[in-house]
N, C-alpha and C. Protein backbone atom coordinates (compact mmCIF):
# COMPACT_ATOMS: atom_id res chain seq x y z
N UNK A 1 -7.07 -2.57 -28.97
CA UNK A 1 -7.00 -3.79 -28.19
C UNK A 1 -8.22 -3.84 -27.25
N UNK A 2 -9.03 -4.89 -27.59
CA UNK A 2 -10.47 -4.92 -26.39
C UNK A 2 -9.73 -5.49 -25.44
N UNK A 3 -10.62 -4.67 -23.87
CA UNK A 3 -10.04 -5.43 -22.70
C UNK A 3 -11.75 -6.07 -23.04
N UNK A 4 -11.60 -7.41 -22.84
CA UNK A 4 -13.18 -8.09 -22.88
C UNK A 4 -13.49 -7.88 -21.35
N UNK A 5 -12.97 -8.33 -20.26
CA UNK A 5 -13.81 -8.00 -18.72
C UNK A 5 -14.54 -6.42 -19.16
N UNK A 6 -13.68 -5.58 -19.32
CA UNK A 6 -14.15 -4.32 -19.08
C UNK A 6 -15.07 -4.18 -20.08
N UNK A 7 -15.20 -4.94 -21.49
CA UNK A 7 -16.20 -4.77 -21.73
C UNK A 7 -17.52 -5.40 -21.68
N UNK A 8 -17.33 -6.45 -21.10
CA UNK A 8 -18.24 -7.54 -19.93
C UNK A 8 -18.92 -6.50 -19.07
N UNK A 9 -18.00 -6.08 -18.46
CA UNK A 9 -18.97 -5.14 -17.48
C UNK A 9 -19.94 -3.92 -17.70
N UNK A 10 -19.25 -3.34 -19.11
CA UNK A 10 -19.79 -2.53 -19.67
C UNK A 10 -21.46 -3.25 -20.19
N UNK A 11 -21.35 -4.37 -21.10
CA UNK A 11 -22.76 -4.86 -21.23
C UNK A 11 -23.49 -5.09 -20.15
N UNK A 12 -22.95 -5.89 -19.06
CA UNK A 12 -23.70 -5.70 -17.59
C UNK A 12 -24.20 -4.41 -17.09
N UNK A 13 -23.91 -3.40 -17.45
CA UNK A 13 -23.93 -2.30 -16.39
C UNK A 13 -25.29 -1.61 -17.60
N UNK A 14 -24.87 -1.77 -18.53
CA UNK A 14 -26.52 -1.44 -19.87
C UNK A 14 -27.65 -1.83 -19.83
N UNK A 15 -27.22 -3.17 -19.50
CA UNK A 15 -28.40 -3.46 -19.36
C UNK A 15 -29.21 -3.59 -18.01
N UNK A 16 -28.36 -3.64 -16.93
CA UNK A 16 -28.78 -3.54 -15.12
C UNK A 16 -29.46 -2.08 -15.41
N UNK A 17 -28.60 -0.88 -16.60
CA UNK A 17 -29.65 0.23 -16.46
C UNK A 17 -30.58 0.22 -17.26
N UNK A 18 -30.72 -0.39 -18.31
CA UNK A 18 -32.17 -0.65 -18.97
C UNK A 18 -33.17 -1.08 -17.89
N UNK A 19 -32.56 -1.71 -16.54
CA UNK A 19 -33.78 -2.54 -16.14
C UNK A 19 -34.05 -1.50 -14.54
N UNK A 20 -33.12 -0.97 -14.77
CA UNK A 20 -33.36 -0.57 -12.57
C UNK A 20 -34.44 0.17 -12.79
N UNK A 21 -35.13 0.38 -11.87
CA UNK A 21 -36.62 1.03 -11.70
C UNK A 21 -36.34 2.11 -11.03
N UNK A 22 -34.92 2.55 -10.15
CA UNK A 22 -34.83 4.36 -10.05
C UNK A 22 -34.26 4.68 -11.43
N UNK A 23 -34.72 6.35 -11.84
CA UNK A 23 -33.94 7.12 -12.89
C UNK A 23 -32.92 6.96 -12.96
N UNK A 24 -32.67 7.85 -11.10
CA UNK A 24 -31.02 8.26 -11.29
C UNK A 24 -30.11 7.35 -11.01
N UNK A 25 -30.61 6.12 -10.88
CA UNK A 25 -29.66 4.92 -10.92
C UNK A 25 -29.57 4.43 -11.97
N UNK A 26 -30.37 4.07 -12.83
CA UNK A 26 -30.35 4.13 -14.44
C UNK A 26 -29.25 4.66 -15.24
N UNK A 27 -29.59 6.30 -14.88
CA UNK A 27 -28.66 6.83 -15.35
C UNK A 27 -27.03 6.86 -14.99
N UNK A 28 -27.00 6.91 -13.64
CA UNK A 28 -25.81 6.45 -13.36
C UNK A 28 -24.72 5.40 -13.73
N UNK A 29 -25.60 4.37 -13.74
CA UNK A 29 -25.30 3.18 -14.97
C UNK A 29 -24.92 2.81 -16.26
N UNK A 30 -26.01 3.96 -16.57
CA UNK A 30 -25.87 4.11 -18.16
C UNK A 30 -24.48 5.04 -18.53
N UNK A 31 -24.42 5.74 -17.98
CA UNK A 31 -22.79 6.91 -18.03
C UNK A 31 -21.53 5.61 -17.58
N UNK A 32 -21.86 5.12 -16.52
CA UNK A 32 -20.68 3.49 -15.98
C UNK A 32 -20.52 3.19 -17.28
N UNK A 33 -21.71 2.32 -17.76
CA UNK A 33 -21.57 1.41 -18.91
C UNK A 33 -21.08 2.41 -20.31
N UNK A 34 -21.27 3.64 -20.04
CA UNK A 34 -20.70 3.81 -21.55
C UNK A 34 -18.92 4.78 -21.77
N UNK A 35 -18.40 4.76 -19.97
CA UNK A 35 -17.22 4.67 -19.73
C UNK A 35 -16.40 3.16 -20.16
N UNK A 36 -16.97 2.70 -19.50
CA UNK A 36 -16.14 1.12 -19.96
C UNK A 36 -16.18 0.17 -20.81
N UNK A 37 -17.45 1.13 -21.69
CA UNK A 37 -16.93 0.37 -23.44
C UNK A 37 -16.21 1.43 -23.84
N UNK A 38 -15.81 2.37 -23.52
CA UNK A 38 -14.58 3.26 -24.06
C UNK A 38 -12.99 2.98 -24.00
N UNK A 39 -13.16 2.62 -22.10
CA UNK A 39 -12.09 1.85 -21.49
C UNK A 39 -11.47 0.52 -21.92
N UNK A 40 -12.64 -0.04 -22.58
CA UNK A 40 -12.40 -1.61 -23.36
C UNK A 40 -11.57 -1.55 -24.66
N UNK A 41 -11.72 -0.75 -25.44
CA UNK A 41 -11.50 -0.15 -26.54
C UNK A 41 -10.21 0.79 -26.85
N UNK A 42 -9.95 1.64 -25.63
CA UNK A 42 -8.77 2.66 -25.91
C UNK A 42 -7.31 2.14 -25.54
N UNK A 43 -6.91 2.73 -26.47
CA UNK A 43 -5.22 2.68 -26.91
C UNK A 43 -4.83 1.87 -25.61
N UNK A 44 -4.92 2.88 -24.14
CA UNK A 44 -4.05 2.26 -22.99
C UNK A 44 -4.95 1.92 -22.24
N UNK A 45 -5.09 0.98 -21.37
CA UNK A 45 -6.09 0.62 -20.80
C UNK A 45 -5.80 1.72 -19.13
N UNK A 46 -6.86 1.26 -18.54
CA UNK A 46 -6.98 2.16 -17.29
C UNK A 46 -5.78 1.78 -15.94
N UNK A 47 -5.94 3.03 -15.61
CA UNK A 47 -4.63 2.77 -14.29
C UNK A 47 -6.09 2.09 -12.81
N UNK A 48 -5.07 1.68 -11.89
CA UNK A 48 -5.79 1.72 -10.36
C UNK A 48 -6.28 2.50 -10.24
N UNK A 49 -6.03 3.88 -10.20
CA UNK A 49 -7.26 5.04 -9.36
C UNK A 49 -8.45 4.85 -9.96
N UNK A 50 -8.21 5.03 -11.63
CA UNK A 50 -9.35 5.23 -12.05
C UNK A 50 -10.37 4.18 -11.80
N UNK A 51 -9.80 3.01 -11.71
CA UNK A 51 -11.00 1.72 -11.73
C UNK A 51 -11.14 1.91 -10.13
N UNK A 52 -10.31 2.24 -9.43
CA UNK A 52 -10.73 2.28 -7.86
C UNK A 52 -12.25 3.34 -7.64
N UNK A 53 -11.81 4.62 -8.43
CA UNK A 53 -12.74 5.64 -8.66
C UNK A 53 -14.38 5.04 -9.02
N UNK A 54 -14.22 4.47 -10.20
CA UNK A 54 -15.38 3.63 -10.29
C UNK A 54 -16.00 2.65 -9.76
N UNK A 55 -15.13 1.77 -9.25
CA UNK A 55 -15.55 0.55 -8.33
C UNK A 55 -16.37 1.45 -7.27
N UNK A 56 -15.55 2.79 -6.31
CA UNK A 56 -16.78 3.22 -5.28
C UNK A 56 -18.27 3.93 -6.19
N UNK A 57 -18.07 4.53 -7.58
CA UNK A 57 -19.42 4.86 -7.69
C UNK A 57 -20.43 3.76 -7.76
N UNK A 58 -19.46 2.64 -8.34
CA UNK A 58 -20.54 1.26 -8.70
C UNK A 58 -21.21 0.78 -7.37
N UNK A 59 -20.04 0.70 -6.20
CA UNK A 59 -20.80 0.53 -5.29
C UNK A 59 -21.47 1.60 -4.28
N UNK A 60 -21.72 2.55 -4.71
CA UNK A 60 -22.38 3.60 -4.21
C UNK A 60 -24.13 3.72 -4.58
N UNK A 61 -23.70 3.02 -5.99
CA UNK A 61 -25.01 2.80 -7.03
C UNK A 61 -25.53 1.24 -6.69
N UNK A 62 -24.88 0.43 -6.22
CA UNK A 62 -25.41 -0.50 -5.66
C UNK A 62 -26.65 -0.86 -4.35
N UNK A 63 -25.32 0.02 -3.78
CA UNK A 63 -26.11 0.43 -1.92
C UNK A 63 -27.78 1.31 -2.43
N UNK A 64 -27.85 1.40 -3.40
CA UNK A 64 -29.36 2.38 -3.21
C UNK A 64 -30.03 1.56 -4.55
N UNK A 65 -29.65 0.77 -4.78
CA UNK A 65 -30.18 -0.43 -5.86
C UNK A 65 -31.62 -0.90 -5.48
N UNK A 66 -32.34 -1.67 -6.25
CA UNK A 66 -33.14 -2.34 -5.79
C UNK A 66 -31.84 -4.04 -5.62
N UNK A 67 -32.60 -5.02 -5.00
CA UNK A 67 -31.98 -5.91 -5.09
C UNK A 67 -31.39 -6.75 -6.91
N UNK A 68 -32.11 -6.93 -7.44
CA UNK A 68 -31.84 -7.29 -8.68
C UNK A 68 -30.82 -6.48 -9.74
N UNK A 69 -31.08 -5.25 -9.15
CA UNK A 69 -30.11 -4.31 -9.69
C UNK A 69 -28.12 -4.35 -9.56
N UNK A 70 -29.03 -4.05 -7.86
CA UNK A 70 -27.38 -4.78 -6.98
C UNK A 70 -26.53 -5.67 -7.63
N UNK A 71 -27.12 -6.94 -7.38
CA UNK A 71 -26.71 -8.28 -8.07
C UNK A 71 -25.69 -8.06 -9.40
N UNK A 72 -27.07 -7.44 -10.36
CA UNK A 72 -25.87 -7.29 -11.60
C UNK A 72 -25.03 -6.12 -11.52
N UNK A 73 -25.00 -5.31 -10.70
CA UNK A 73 -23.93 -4.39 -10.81
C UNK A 73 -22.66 -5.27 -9.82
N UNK A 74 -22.77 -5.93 -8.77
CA UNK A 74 -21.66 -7.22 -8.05
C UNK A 74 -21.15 -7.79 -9.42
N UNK A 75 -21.68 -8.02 -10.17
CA UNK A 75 -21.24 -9.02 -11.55
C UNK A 75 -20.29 -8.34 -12.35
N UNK A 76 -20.66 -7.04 -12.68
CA UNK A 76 -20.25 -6.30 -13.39
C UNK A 76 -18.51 -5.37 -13.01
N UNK A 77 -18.71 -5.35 -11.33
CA UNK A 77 -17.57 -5.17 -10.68
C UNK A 77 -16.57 -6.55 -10.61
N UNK A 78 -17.34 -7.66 -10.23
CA UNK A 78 -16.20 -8.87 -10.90
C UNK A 78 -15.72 -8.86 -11.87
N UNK A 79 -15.91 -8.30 -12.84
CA UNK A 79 -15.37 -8.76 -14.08
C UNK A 79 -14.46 -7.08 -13.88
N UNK A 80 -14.79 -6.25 -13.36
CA UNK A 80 -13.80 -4.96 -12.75
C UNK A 80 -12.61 -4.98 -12.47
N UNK A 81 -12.92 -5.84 -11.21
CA UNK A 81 -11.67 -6.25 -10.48
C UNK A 81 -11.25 -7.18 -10.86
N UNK A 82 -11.63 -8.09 -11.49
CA UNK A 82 -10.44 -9.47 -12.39
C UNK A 82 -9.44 -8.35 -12.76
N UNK A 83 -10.33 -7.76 -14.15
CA UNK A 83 -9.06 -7.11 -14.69
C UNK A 83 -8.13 -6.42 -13.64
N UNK A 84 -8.44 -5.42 -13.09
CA UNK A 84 -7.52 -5.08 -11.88
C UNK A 84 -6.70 -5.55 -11.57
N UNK A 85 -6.53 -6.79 -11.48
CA UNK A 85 -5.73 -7.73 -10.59
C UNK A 85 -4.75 -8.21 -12.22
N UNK A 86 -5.12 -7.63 -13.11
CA UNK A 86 -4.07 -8.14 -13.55
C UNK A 86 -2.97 -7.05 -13.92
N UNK A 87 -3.47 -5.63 -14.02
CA UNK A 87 -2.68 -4.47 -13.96
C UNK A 87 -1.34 -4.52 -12.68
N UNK A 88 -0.20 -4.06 -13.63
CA UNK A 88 0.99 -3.71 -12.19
C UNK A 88 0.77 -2.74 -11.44
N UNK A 89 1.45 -2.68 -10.65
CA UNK A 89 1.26 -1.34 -9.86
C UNK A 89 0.59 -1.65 -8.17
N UNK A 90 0.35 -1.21 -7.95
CA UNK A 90 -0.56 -1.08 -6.40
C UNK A 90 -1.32 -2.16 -6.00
């Protein structure tokens, strides 16, 4: 079953790291984005912690962004937290 947000964000987050101009934000990105085409894809989709877990690295990887970077990683967490909000629980 594809979750499409999560994998929305996953293409956002590939290509924000194809483009950021630090490494290790790149890379950071690139490991994001190739969690949540996994997450899009597997049997059960993700609980709260875990997307909570990621939402702070995303925005951890934001805060040291260049600006353009930022931006699409904000995009990429919208389409995060939609889904979120539709999970029960917390």
């Amino acid at each position: 079953m594809t979750r499409e947000q999560l994998a929305a964000a996953a293409e956002t987050l590939g290509a924000a790291a194809d483009a950021a101009s630090d490494a290790s934000i790149a890379d950071g990105l690139a490991e994001q984005a190739d969690q949540f085409a996994m997450l899009a894809e597997a049997d059960r989709g993700p609980d709260h912690g875990r997307l909570a877990r990621h939402d702070r690295v995303l925005s951890n990887l934001a805060a040291d962004a260049d600006p353009e970077t930022a931006d699409a990683i904000e995009s990429a967490l919208e389409d995060i937290r939609a889904y979120r909000s539709t999970i029960e629980g917390v």
